[in-house]
PDB file of N, CA and C in Angstrom:
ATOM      1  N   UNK A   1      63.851  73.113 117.610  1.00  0.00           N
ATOM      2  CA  UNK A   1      64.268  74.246 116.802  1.00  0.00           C
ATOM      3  C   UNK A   1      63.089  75.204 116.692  1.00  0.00           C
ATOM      4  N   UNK A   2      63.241  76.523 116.599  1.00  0.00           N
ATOM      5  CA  UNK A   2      62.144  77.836 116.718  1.00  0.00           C
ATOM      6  C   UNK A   2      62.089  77.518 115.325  1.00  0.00           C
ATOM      7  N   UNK A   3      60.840  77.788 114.826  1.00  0.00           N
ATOM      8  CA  UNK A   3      60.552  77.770 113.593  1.00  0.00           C
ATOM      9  C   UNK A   3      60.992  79.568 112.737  1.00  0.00           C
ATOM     10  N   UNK A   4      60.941  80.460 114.120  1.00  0.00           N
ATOM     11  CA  UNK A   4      61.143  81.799 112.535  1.00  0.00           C
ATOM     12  C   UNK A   4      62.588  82.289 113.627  1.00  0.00           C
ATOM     13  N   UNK A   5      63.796  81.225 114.000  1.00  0.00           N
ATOM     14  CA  UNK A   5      64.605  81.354 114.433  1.00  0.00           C
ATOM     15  C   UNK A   5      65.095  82.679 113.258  1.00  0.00           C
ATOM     16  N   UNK A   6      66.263  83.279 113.806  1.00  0.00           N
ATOM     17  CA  UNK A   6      67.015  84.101 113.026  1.00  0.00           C
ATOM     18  C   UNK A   6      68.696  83.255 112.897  1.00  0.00           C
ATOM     19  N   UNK A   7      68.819  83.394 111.823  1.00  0.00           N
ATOM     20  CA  UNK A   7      70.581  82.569 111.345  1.00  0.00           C
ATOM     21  C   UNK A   7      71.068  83.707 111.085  1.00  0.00           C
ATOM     22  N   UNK A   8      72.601  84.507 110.807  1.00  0.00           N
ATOM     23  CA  UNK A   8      72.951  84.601 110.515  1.00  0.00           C
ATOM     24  C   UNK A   8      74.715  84.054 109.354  1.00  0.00           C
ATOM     25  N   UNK A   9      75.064  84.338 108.681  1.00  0.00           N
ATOM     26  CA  UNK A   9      76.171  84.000 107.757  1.00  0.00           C
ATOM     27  C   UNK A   9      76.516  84.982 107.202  1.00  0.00           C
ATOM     28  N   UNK A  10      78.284  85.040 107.504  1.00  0.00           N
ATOM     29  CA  UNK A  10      79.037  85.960 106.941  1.00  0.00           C
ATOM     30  C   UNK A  10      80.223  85.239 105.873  1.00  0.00           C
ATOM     31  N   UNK A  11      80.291  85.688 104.777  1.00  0.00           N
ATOM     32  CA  UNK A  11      81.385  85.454 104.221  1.00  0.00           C
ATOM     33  C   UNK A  11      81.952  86.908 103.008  1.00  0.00           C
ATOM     34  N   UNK A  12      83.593  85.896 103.179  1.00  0.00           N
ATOM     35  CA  UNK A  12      84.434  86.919 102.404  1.00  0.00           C
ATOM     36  C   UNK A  12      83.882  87.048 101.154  1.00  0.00           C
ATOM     37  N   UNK A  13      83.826  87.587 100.004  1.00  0.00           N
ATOM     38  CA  UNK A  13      83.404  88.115  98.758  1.00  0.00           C
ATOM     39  C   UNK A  13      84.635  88.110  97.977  1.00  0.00           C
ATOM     40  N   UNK A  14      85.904  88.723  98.529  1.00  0.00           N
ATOM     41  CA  UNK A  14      86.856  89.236  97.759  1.00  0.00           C
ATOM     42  C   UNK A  14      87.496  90.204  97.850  1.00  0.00           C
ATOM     43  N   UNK A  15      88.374  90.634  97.269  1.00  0.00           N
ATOM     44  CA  UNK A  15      88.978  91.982  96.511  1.00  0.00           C
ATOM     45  C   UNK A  15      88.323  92.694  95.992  1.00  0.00           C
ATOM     46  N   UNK A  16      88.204  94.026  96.009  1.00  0.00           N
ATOM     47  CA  UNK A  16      87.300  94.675  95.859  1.00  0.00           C
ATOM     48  C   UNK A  16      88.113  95.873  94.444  1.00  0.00           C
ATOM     49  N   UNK A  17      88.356  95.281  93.520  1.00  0.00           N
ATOM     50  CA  UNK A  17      89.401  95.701  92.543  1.00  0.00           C
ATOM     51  C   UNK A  17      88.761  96.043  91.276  1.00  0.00           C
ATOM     52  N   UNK A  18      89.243  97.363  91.030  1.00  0.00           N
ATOM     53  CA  UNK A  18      88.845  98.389  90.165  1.00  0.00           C
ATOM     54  C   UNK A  18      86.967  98.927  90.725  1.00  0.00           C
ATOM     55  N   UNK A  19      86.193  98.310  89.606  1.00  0.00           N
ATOM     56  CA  UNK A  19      84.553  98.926  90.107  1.00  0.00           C
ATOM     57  C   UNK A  19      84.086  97.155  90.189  1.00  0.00           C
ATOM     58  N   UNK A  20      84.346  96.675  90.948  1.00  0.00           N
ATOM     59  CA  UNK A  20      83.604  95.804  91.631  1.00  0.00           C
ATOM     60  C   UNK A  20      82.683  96.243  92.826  1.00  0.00           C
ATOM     61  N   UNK A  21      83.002  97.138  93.441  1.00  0.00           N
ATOM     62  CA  UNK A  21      81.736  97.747  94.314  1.00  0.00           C
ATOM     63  C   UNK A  21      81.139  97.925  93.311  1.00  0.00           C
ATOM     64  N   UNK A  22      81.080  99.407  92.499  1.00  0.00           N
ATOM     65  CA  UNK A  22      80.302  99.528  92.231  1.00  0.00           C
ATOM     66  C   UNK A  22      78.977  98.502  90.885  1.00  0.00           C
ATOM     67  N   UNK A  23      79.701  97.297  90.542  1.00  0.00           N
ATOM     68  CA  UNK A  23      79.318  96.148  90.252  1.00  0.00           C
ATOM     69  C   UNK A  23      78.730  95.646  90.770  1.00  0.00           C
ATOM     70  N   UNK A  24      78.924  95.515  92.520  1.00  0.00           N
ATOM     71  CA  UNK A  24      78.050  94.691  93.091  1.00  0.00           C
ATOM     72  C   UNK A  24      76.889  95.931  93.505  1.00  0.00           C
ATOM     73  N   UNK A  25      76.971  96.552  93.514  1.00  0.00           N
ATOM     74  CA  UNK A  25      76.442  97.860  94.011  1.00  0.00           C
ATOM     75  C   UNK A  25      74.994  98.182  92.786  1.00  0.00           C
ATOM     76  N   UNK A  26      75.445  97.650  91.838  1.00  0.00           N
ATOM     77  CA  UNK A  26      74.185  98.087  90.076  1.00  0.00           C
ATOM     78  C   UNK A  26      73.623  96.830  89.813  1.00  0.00           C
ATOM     79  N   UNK A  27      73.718  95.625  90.804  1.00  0.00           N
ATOM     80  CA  UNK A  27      73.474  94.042  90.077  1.00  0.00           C
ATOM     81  C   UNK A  27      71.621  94.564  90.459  1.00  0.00           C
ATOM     82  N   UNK A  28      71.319  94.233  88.884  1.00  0.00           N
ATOM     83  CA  UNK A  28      69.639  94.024  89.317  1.00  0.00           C
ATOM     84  C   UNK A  28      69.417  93.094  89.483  1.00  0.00           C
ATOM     85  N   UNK A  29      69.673  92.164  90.185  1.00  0.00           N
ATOM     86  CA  UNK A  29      68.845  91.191  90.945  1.00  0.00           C
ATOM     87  C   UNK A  29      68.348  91.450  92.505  1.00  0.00           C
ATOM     88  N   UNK A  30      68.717  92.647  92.561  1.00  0.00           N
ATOM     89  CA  UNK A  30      68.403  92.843  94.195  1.00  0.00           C
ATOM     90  C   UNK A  30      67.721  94.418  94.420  1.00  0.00           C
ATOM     91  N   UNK A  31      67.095  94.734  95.235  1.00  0.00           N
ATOM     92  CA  UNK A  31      66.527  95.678  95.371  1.00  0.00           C
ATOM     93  C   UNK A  31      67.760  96.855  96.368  1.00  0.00           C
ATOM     94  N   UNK A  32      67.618  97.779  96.417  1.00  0.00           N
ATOM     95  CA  UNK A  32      68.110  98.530  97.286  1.00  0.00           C
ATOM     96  C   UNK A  32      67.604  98.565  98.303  1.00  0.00           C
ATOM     97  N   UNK A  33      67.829  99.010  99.845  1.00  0.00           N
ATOM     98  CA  UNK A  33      67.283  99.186 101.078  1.00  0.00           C
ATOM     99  C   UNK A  33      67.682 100.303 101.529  1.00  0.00           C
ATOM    100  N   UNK A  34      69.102 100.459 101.629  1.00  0.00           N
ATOM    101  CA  UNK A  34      69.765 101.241 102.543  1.00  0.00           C
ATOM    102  C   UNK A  34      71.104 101.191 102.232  1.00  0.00           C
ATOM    103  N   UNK A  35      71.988 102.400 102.042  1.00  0.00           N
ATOM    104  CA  UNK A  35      73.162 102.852 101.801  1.00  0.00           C
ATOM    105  C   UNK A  35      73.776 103.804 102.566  1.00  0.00           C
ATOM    106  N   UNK A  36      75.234 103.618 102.673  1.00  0.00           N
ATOM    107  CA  UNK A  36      76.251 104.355 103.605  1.00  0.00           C
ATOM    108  C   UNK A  36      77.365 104.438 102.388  1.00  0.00           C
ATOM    109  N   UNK A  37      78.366 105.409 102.616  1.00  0.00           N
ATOM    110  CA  UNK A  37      79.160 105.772 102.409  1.00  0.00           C
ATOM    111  C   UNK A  37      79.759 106.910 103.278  1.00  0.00           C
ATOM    112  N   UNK A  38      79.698 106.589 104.156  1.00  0.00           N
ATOM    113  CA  UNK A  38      80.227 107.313 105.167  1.00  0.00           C
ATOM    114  C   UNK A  38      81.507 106.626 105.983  1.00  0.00           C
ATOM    115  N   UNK A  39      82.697 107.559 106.144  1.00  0.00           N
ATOM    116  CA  UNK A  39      84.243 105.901 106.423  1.00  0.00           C
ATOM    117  C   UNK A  39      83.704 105.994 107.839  1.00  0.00           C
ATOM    118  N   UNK A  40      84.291 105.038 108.519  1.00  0.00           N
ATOM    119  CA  UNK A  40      83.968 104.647 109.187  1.00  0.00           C
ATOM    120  C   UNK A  40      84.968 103.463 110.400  1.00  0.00           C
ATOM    121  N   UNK A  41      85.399 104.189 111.150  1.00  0.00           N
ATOM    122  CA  UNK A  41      86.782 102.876 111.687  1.00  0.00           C
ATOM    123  C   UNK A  41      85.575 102.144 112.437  1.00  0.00           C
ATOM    124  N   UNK A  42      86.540 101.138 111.924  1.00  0.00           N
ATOM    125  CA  UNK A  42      86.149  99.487 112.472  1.00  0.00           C
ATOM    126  C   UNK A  42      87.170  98.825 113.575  1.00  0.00           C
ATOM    127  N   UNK A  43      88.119  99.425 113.918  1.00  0.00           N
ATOM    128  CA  UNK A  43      89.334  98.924 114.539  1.00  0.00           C
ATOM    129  C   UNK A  43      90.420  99.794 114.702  1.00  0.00           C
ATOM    130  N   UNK A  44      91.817  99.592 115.204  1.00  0.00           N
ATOM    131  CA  UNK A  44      92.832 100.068 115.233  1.00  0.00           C
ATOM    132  C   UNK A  44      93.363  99.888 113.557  1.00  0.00           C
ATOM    133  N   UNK A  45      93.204  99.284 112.714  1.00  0.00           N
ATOM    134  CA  UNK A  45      93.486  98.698 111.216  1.00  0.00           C
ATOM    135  C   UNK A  45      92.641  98.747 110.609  1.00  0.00           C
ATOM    136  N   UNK A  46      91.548  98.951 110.368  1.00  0.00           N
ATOM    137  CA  UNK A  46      90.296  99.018 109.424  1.00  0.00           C
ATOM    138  C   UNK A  46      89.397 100.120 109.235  1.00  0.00           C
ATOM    139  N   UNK A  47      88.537 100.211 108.469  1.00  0.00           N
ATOM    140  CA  UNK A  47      88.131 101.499 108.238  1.00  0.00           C
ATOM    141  C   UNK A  47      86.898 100.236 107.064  1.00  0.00           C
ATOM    142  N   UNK A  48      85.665 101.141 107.206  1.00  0.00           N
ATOM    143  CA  UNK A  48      84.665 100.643 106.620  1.00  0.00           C
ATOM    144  C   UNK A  48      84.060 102.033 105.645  1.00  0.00           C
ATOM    145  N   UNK A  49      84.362 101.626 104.450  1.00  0.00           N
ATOM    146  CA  UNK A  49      84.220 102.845 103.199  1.00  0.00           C
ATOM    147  C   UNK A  49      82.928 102.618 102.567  1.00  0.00           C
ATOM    148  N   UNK A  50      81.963 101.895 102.964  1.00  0.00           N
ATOM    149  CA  UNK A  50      80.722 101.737 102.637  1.00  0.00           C
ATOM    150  C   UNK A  50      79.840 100.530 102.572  1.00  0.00           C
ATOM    151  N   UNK A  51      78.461 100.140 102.618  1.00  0.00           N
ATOM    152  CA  UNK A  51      77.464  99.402 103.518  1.00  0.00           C
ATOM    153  C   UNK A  51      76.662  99.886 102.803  1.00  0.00           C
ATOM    154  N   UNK A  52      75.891  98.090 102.343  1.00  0.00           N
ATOM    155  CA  UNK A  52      74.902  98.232 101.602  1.00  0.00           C
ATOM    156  C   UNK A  52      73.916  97.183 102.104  1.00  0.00           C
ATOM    157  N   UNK A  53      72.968  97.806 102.289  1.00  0.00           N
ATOM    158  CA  UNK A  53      71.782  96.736 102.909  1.00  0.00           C
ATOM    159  C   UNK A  53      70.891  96.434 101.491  1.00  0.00           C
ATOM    160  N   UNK A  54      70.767  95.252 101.144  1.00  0.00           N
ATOM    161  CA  UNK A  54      69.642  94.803 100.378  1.00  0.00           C
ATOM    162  C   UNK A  54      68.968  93.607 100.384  1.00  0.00           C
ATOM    163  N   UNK A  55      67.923  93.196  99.431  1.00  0.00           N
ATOM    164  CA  UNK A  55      67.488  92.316  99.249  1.00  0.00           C
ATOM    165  C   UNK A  55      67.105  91.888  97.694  1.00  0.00           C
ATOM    166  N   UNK A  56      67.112  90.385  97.822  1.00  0.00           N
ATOM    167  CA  UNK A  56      67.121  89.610  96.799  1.00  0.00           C
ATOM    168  C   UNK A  56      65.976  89.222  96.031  1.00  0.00           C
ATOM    169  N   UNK A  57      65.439  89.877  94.366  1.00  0.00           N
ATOM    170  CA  UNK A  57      64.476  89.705  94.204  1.00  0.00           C
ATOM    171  C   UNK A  57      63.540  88.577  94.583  1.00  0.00           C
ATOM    172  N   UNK A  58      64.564  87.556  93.625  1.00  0.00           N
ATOM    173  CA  UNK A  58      63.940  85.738  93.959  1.00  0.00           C
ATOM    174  C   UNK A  58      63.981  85.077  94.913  1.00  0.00           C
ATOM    175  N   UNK A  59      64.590  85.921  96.229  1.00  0.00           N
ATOM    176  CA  UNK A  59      64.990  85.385  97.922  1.00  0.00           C
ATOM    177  C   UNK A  59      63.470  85.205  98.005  1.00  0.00           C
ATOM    178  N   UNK A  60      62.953  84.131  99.629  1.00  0.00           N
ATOM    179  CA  UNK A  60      62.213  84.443  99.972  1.00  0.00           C
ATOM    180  C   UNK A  60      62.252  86.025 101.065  1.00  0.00           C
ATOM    181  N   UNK A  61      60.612  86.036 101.272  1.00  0.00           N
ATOM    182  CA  UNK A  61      60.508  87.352 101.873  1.00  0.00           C
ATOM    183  C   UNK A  61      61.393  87.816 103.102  1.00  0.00           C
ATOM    184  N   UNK A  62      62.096  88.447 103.297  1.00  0.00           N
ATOM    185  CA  UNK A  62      62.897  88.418 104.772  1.00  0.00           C
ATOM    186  C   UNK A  62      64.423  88.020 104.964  1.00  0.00           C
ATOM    187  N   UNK A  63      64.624  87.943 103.777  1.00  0.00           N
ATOM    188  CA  UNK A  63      65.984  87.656 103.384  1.00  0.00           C
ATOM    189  C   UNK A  63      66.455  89.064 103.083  1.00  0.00           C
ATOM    190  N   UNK A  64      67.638  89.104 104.349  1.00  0.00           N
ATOM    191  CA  UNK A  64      68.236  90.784 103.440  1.00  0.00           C
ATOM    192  C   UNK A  64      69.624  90.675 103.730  1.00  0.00           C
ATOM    193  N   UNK A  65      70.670  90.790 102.827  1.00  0.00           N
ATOM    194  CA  UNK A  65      72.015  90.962 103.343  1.00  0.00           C
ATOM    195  C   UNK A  65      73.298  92.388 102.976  1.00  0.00           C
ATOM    196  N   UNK A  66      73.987  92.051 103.747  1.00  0.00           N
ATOM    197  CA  UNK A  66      74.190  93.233 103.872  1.00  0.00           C
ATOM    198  C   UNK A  66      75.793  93.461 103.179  1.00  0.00           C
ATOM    199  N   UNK A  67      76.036  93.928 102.438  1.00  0.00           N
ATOM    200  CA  UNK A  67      77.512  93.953 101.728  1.00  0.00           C
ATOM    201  C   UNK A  67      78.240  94.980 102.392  1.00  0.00           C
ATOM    202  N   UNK A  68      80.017  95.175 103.014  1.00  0.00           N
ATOM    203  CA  UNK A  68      80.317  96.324 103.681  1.00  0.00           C
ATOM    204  C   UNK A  68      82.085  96.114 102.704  1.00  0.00           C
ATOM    205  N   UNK A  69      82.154  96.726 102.554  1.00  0.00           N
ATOM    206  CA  UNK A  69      83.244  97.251 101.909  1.00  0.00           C
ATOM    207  C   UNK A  69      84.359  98.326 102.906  1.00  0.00           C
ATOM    208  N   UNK A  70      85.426  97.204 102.889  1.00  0.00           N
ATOM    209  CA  UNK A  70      86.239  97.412 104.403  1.00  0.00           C
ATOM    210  C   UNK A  70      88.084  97.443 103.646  1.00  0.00           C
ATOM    211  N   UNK A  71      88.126  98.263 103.919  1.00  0.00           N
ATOM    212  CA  UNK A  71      90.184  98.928 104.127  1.00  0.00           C
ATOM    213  C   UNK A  71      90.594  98.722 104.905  1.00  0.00           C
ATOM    214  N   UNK A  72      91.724  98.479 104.750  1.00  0.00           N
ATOM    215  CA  UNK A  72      92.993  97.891 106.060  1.00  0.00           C
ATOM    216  C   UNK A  72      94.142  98.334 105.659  1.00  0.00           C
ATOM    217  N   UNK A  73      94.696  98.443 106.572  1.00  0.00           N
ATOM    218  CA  UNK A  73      96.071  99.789 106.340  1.00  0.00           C
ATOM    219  C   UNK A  73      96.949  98.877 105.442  1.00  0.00           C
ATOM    220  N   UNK A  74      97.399  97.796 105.763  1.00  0.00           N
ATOM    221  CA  UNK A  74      97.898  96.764 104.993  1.00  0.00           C
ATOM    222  C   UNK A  74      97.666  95.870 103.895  1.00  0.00           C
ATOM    223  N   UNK A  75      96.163  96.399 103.233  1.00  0.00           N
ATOM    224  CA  UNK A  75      96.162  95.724 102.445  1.00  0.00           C
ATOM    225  C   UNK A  75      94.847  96.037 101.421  1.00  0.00           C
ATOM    226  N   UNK A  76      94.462  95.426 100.518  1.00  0.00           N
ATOM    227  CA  UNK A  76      93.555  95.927  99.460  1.00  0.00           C
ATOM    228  C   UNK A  76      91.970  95.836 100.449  1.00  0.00           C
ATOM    229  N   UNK A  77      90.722  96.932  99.635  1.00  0.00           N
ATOM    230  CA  UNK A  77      89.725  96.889 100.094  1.00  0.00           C
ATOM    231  C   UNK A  77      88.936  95.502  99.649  1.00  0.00           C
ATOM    232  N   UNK A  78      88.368  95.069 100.670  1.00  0.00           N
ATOM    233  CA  UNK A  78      87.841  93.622 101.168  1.00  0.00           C
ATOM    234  C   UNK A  78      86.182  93.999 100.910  1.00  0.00           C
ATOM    235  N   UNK A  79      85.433  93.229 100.390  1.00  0.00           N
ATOM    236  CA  UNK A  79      84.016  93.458 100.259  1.00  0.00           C
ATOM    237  C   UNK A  79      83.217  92.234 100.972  1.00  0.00           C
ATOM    238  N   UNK A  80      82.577  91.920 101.946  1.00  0.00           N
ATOM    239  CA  UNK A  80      82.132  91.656 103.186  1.00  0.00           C
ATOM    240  C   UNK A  80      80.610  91.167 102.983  1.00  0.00           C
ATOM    241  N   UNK A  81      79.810  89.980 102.803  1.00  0.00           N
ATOM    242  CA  UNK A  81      78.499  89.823 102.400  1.00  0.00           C
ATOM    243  C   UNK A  81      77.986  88.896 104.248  1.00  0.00           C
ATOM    244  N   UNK A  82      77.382  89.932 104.539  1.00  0.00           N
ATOM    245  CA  UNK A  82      75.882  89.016 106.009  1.00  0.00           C
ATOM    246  C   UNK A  82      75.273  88.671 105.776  1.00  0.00           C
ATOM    247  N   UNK A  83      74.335  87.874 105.380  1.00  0.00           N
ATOM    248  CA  UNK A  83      73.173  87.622 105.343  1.00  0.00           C
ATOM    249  C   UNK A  83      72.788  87.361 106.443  1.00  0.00           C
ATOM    250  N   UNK A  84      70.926  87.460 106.661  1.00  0.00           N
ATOM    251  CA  UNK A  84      70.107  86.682 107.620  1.00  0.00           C
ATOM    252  C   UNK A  84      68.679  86.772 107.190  1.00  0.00           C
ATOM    253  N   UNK A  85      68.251  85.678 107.791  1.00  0.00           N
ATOM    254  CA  UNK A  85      67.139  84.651 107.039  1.00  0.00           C
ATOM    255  C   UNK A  85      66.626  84.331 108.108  1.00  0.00           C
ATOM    256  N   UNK A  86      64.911  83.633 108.168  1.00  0.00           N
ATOM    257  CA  UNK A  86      64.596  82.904 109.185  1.00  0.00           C
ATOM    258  C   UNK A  86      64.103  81.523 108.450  1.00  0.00           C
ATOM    259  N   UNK A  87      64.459  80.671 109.687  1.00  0.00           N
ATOM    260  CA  UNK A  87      64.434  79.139 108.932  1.00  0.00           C
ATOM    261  C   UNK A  87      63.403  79.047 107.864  1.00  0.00           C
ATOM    262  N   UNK A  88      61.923  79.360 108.448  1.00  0.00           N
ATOM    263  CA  UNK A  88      60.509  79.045 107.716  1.00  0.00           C
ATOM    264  C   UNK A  88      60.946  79.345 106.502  1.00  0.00           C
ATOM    265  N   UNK A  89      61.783  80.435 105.893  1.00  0.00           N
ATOM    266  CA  UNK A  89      61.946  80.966 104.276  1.00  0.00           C
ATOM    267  C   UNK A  89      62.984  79.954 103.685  1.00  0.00           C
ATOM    268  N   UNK A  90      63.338  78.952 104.532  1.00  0.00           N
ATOM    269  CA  UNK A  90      64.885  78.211 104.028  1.00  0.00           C
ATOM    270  C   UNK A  90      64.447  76.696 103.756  1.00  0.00           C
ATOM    271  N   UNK A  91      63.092  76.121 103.887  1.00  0.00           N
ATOM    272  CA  UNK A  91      62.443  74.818 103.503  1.00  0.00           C
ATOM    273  C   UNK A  91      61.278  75.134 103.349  1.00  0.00           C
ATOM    274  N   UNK A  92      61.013  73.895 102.284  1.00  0.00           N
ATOM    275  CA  UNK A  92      59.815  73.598 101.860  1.00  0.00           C
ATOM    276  C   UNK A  92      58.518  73.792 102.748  1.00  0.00           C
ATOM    277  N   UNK A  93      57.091  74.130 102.532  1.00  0.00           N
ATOM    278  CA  UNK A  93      56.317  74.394 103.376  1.00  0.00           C
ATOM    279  C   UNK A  93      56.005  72.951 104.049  1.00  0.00           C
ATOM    280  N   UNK A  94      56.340  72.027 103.585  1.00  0.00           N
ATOM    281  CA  UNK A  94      56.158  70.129 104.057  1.00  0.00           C
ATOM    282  C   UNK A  94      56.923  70.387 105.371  1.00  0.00           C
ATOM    283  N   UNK A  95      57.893  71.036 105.102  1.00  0.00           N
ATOM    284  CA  UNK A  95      59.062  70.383 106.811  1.00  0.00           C
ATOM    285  C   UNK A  95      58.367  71.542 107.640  1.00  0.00           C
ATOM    286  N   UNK A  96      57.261  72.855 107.775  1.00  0.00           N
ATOM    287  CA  UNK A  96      56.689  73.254 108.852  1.00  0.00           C
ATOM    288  C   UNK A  96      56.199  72.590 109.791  1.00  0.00           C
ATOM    289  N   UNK A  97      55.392  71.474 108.993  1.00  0.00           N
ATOM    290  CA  UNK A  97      54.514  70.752 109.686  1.00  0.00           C
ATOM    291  C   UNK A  97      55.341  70.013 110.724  1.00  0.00           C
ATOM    292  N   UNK A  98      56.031  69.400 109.962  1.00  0.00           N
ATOM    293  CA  UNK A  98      57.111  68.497 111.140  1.00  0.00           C
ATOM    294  C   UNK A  98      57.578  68.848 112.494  1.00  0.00           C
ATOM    295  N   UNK A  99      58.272  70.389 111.819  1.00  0.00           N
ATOM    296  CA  UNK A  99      58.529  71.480 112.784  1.00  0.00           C
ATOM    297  C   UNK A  99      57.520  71.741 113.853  1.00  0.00           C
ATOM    298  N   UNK A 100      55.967  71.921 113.509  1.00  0.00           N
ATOM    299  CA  UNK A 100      55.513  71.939 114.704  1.00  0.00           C
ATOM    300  C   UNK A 100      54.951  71.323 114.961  1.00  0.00           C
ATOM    301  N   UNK A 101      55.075  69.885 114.535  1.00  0.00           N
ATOM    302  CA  UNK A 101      55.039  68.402 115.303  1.00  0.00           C
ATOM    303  C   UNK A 101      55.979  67.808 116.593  1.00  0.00           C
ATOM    304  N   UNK A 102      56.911  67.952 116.349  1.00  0.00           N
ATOM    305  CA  UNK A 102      58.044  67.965 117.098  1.00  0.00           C
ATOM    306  C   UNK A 102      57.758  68.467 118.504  1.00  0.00           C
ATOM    307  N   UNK A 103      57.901  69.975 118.623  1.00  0.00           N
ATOM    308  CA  UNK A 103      57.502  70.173 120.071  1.00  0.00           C
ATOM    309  C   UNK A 103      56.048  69.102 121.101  1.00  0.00           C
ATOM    310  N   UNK A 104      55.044  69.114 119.888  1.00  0.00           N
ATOM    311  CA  UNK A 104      53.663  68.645 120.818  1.00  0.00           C
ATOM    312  C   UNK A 104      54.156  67.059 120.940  1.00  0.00           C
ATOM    313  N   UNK A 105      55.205  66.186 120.268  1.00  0.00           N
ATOM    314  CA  UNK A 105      55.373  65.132 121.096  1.00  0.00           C
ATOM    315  C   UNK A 105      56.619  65.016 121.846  1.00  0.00           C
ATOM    316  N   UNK A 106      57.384  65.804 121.740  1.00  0.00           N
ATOM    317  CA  UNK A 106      58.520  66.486 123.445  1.00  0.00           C
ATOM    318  C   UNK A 106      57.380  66.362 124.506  1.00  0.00           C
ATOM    319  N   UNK A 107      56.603  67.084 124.145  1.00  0.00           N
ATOM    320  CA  UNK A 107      55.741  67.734 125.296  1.00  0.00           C
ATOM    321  C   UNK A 107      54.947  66.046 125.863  1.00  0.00           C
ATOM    322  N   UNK A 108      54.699  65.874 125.226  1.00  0.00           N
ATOM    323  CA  UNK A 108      53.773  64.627 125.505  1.00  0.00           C
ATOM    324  C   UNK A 108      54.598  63.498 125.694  1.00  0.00           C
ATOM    325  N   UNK A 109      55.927  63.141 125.447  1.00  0.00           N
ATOM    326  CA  UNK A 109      56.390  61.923 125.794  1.00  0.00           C
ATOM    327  C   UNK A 109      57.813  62.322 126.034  1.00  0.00           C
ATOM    328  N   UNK A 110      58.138  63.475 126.574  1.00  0.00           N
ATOM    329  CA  UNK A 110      59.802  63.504 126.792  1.00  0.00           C
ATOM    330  C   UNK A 110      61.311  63.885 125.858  1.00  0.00           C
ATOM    331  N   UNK A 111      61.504  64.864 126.015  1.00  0.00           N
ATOM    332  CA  UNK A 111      62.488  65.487 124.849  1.00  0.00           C
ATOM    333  C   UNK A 111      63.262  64.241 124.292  1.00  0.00           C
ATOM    334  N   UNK A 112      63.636  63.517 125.374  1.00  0.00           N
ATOM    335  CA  UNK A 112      64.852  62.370 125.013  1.00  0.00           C
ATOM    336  C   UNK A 112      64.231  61.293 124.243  1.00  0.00           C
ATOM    337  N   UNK A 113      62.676  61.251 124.501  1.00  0.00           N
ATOM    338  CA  UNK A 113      62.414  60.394 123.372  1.00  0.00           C
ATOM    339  C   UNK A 113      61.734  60.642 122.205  1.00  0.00           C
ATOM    340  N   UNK A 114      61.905  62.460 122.126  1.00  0.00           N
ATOM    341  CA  UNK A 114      61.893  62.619 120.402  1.00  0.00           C
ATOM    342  C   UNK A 114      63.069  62.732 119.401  1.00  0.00           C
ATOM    343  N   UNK A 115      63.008  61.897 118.414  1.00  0.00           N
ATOM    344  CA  UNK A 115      64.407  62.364 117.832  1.00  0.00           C
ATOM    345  C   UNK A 115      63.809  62.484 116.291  1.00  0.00           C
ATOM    346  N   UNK A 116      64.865  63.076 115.742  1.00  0.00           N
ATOM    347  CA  UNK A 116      64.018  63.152 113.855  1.00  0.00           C
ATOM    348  C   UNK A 116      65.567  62.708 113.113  1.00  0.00           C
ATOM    349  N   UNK A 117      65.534  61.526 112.507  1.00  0.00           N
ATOM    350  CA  UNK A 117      66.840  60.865 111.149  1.00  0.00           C
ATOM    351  C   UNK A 117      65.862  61.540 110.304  1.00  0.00           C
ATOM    352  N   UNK A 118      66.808  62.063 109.353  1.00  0.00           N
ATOM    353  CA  UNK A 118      66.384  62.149 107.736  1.00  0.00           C
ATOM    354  C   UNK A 118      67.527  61.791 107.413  1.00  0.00           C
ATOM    355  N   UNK A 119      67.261  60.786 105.873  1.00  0.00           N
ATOM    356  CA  UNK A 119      68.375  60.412 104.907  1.00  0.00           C
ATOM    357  C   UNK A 119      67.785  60.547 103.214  1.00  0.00           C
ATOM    358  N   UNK A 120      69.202  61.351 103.366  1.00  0.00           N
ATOM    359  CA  UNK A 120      68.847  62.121 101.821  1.00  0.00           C
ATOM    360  C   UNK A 120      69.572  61.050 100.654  1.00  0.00           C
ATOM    361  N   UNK A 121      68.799  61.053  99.290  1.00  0.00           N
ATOM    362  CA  UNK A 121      69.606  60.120  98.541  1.00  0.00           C
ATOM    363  C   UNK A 121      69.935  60.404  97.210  1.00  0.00           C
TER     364      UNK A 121
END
């Protein structure tokens, strides 16, 4: 595994009913980055009514996700959360080490005979 791999994760949020944008839009726990409100088709059915890039005070550094607030001819506006992260910000500074332990004994004795169990309790 790359240690400052990039992940991404998308999930639904919801209904986006009455001022819940603008709810999620005033939460101080997050900083601002970058804003759109500009529409925007997404498809033959969709239309994207605004995009909000931020980040999370108490995240680690490099954590930024992105909220998009999306219409569909058929149905109520949908509010849309991405995130992406790189592993190093997602464990303890203990499992780096491991992390770049791992490759130098691949290297030295054969991918197939490194393997890593952890059991959590």
């Amino acid at each position: 595994m790359e240690w400052t791999l990039q992940a991404h994760a998308a999930v639904t949020i919801g209904y986006a009913s009455g001022s819940e944008w603008e709810r999620v839009h005033a939460d101080p726990r997050y900083d601002l980055l970058e804003e759109s409100s500009e529409k925007e088709r997404l498809g033959p059915s969709a239309w994207c009514l605004g995009r909000i890039r931020r980040h999370r005070r108490d995240a680690p550094m490099g954590e930024i996700e992105t909220l998009t607030l999306e219409q569909y001819h058929d149905g109520k506006p949908m509010i849309f959360r991405t995130t992406r992260w790189r592993v190093e910000e997602l464990v303890s500074p203990g499992w780096q080490t491991l992390f770049e332990i791992m490759p130098l004994l691949s290297k030295q004795y054969g991918a197939a005979h490194v393997r890593l169990v952890v059991w959590f309790i």
